[in-house]
N, C-alpha and C. Protein backbone atom coordinates (compact mmCIF):
# COMPACT_ATOMS: atom_id res chain seq x y z
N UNK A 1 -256.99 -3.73 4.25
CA UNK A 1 -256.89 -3.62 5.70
C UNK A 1 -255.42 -3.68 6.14
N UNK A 2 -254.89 -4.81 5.85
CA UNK A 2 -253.21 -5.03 5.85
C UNK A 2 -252.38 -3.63 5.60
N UNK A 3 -252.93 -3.17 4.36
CA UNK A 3 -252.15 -1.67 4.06
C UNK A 3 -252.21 -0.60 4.59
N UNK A 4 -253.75 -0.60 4.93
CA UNK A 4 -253.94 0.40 5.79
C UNK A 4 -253.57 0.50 7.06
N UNK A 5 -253.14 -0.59 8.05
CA UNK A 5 -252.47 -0.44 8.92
C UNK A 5 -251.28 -0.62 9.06
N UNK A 6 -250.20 -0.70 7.99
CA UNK A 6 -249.07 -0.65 7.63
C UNK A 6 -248.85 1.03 7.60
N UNK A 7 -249.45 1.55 7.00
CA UNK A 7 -249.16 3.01 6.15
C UNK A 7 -250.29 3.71 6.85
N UNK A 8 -251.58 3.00 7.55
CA UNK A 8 -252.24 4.04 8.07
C UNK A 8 -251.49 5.40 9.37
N UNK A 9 -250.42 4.67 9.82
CA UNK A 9 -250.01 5.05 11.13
C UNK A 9 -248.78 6.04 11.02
N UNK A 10 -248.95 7.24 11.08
CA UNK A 10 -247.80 7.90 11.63
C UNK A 10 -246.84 7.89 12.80
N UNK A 11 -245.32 8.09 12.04
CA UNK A 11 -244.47 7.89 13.22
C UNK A 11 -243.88 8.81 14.03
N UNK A 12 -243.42 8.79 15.26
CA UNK A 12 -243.37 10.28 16.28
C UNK A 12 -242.50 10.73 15.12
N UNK A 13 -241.67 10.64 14.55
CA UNK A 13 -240.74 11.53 13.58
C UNK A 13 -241.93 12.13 12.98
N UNK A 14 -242.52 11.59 11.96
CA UNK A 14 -243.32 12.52 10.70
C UNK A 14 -244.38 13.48 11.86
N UNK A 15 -245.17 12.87 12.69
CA UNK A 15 -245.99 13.86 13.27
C UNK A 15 -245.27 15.16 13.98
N UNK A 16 -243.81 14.90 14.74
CA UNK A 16 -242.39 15.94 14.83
C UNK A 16 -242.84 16.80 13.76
N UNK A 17 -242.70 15.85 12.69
CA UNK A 17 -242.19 17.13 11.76
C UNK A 17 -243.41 18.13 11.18
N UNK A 18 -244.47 17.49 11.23
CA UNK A 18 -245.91 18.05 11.03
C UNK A 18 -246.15 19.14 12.03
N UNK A 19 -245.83 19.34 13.01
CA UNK A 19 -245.66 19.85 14.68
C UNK A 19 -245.16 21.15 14.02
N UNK A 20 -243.51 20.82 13.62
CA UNK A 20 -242.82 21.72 13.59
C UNK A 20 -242.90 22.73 12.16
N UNK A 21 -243.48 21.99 10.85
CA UNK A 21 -243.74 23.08 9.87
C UNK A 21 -244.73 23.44 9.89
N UNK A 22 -246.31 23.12 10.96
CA UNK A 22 -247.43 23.82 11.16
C UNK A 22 -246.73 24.96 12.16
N UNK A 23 -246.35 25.04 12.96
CA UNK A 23 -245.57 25.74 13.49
C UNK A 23 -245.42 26.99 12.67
N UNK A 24 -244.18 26.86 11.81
CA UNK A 24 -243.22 27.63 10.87
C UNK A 24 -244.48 28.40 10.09
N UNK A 25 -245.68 27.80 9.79
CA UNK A 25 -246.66 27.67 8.51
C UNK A 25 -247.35 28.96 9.12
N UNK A 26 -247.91 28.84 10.58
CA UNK A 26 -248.53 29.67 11.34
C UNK A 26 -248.21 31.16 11.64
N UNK A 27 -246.41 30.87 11.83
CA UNK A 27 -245.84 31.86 12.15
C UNK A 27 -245.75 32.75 11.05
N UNK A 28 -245.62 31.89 9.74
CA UNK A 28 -245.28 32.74 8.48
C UNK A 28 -246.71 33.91 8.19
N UNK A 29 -247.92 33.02 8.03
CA UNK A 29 -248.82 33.88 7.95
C UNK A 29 -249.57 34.87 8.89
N UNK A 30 -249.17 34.67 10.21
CA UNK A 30 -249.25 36.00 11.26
C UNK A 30 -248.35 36.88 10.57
N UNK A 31 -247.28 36.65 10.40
CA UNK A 31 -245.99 37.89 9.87
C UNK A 31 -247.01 38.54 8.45
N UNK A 32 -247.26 37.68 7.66
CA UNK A 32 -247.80 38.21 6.33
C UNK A 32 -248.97 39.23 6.83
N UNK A 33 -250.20 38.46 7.66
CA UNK A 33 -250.97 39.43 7.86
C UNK A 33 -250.35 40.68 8.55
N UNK A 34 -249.62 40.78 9.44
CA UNK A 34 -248.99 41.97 10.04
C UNK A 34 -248.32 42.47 8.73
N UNK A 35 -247.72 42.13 7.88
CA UNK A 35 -247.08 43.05 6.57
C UNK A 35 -248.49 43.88 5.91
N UNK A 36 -249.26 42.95 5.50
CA UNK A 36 -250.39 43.52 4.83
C UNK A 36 -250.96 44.32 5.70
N UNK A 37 -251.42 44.63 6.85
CA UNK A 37 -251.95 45.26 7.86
C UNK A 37 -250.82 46.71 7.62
N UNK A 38 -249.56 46.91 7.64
CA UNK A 38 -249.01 47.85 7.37
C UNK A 38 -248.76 48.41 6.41
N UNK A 39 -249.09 47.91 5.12
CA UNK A 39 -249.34 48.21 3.78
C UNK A 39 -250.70 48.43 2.91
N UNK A 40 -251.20 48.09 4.15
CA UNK A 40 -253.18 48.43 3.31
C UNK A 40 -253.20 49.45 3.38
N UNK A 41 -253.02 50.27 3.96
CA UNK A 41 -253.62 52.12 4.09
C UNK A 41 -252.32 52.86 3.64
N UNK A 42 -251.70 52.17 2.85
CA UNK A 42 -250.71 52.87 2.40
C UNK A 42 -250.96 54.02 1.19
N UNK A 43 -251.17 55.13 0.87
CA UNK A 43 -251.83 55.79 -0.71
C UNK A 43 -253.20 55.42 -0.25
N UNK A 44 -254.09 55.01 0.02
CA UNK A 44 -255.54 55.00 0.30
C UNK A 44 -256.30 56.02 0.66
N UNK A 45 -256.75 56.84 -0.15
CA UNK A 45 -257.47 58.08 0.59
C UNK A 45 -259.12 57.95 1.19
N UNK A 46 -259.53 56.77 0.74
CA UNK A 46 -260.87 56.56 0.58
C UNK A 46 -261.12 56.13 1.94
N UNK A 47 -262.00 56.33 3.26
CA UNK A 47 -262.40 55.92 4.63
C UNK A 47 -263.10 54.57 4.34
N UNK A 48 -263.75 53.95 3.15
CA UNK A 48 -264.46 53.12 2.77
C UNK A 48 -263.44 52.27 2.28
N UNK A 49 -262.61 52.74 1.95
CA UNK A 49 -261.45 51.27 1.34
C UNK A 49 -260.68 50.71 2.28
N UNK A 50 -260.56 51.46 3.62
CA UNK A 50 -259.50 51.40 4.27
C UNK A 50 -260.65 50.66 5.62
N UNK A 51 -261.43 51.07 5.39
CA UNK A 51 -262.48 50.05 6.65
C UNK A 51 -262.36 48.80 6.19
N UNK A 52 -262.63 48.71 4.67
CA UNK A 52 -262.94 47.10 4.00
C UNK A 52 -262.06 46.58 4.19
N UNK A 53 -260.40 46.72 4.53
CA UNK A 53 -259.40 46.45 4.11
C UNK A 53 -259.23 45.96 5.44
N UNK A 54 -259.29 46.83 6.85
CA UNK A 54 -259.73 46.34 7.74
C UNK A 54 -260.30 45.67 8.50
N UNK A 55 -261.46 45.17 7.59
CA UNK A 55 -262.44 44.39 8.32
C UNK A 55 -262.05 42.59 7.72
N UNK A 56 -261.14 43.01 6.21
CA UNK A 56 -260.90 41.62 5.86
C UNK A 56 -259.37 41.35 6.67
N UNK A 57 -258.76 41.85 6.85
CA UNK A 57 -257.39 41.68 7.64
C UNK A 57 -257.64 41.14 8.98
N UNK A 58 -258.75 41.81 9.78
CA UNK A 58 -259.26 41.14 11.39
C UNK A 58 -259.94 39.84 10.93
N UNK A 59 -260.60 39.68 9.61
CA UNK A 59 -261.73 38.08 9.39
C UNK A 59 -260.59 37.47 9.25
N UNK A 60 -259.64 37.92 8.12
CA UNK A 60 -258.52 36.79 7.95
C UNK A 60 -257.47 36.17 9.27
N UNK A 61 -257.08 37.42 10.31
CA UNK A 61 -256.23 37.07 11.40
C UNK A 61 -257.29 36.39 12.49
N UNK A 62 -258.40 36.65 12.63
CA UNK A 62 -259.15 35.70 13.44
C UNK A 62 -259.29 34.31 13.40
N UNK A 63 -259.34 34.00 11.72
CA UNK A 63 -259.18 32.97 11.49
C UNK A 63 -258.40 31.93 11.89
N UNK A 64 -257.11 32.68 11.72
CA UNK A 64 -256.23 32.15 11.59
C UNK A 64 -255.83 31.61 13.22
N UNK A 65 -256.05 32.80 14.00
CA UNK A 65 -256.22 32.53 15.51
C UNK A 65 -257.35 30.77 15.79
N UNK A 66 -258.50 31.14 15.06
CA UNK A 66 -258.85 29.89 15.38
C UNK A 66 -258.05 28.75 14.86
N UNK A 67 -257.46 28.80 14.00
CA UNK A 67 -256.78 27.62 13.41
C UNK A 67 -255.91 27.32 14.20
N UNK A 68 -254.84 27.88 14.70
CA UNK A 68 -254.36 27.88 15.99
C UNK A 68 -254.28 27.49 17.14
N UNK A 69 -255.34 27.74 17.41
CA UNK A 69 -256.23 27.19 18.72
C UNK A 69 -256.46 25.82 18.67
N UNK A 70 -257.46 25.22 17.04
CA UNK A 70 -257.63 23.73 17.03
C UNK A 70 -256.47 23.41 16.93
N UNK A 71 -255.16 23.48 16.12
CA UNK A 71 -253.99 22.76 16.16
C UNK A 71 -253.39 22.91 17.60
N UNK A 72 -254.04 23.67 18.55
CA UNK A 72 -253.22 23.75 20.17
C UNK A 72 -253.72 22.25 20.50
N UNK A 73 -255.39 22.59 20.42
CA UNK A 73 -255.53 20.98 21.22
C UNK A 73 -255.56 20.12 20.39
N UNK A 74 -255.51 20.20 19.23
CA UNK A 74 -255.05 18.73 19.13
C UNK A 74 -253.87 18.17 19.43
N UNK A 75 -253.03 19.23 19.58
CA UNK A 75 -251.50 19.03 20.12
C UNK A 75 -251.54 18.57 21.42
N UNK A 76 -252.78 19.29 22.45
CA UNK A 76 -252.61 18.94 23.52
C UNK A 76 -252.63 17.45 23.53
N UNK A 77 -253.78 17.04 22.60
CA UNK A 77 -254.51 15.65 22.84
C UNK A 77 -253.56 15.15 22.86
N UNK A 78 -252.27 14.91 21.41
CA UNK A 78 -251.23 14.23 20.77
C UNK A 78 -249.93 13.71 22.16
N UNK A 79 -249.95 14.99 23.26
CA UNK A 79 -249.13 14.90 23.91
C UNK A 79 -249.52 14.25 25.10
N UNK A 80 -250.65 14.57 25.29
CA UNK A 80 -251.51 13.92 27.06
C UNK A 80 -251.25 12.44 26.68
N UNK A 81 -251.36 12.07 25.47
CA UNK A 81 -251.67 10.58 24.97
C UNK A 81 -250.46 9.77 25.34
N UNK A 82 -249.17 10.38 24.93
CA UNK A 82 -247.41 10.20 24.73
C UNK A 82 -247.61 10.08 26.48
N UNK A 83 -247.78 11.14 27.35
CA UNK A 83 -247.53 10.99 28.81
C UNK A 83 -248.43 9.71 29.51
N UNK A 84 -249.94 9.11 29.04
CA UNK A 84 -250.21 8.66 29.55
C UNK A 84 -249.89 6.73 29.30
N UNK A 85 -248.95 7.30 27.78
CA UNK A 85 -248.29 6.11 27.60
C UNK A 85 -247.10 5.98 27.76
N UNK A 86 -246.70 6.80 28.54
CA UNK A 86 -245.15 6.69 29.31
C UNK A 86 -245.69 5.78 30.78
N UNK A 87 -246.65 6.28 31.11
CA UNK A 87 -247.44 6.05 32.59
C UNK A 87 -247.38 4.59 32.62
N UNK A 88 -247.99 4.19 31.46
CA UNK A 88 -248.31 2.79 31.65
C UNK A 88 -247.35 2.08 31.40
């Protein structure tokens, strides 16, 4: 119990920095899917390879959109929390 609330608790630095390479992490793999998105139908003659290729590039960037989204609010949560403990 002792340890765990020693070490259970993150500090505004490390969660900063969690912030900022989910960030970087997010940004990197939008760019990747946009690379691959411009390189799938590259030489592809087949209408059937180039749908599949399509349809996994929108599952994968949707995804990723949702992932996004939950790391928004939990960010929101992280920050409403910081303001309402400035408040008090």
């Amino acid at each position: 119990s002792h340890i765990m609330s020693e070490y259970g608790r993150m500090t505004d630095t490390e969660r900063d920095q969690i912030d900022q390479d989910a960030q970087v992490f997010m940004r990197t793999c939008a760019d990747a899917i946009h690379q691959l998105r411009t390189e799938a139908h590259k030489g592809v003659l087949s209408a059937q390879v180039k749908e599949h290729r399509t349809a996994v590039l929108d599952f994968i960037e949707d995804y990723l959109k949702r992932v996004c989204k939950l790391y928004s609010e939990q960010r929101a949560i992280r920050v409403k929390r910081v303001i309402d403990k400035k408040r008090l």
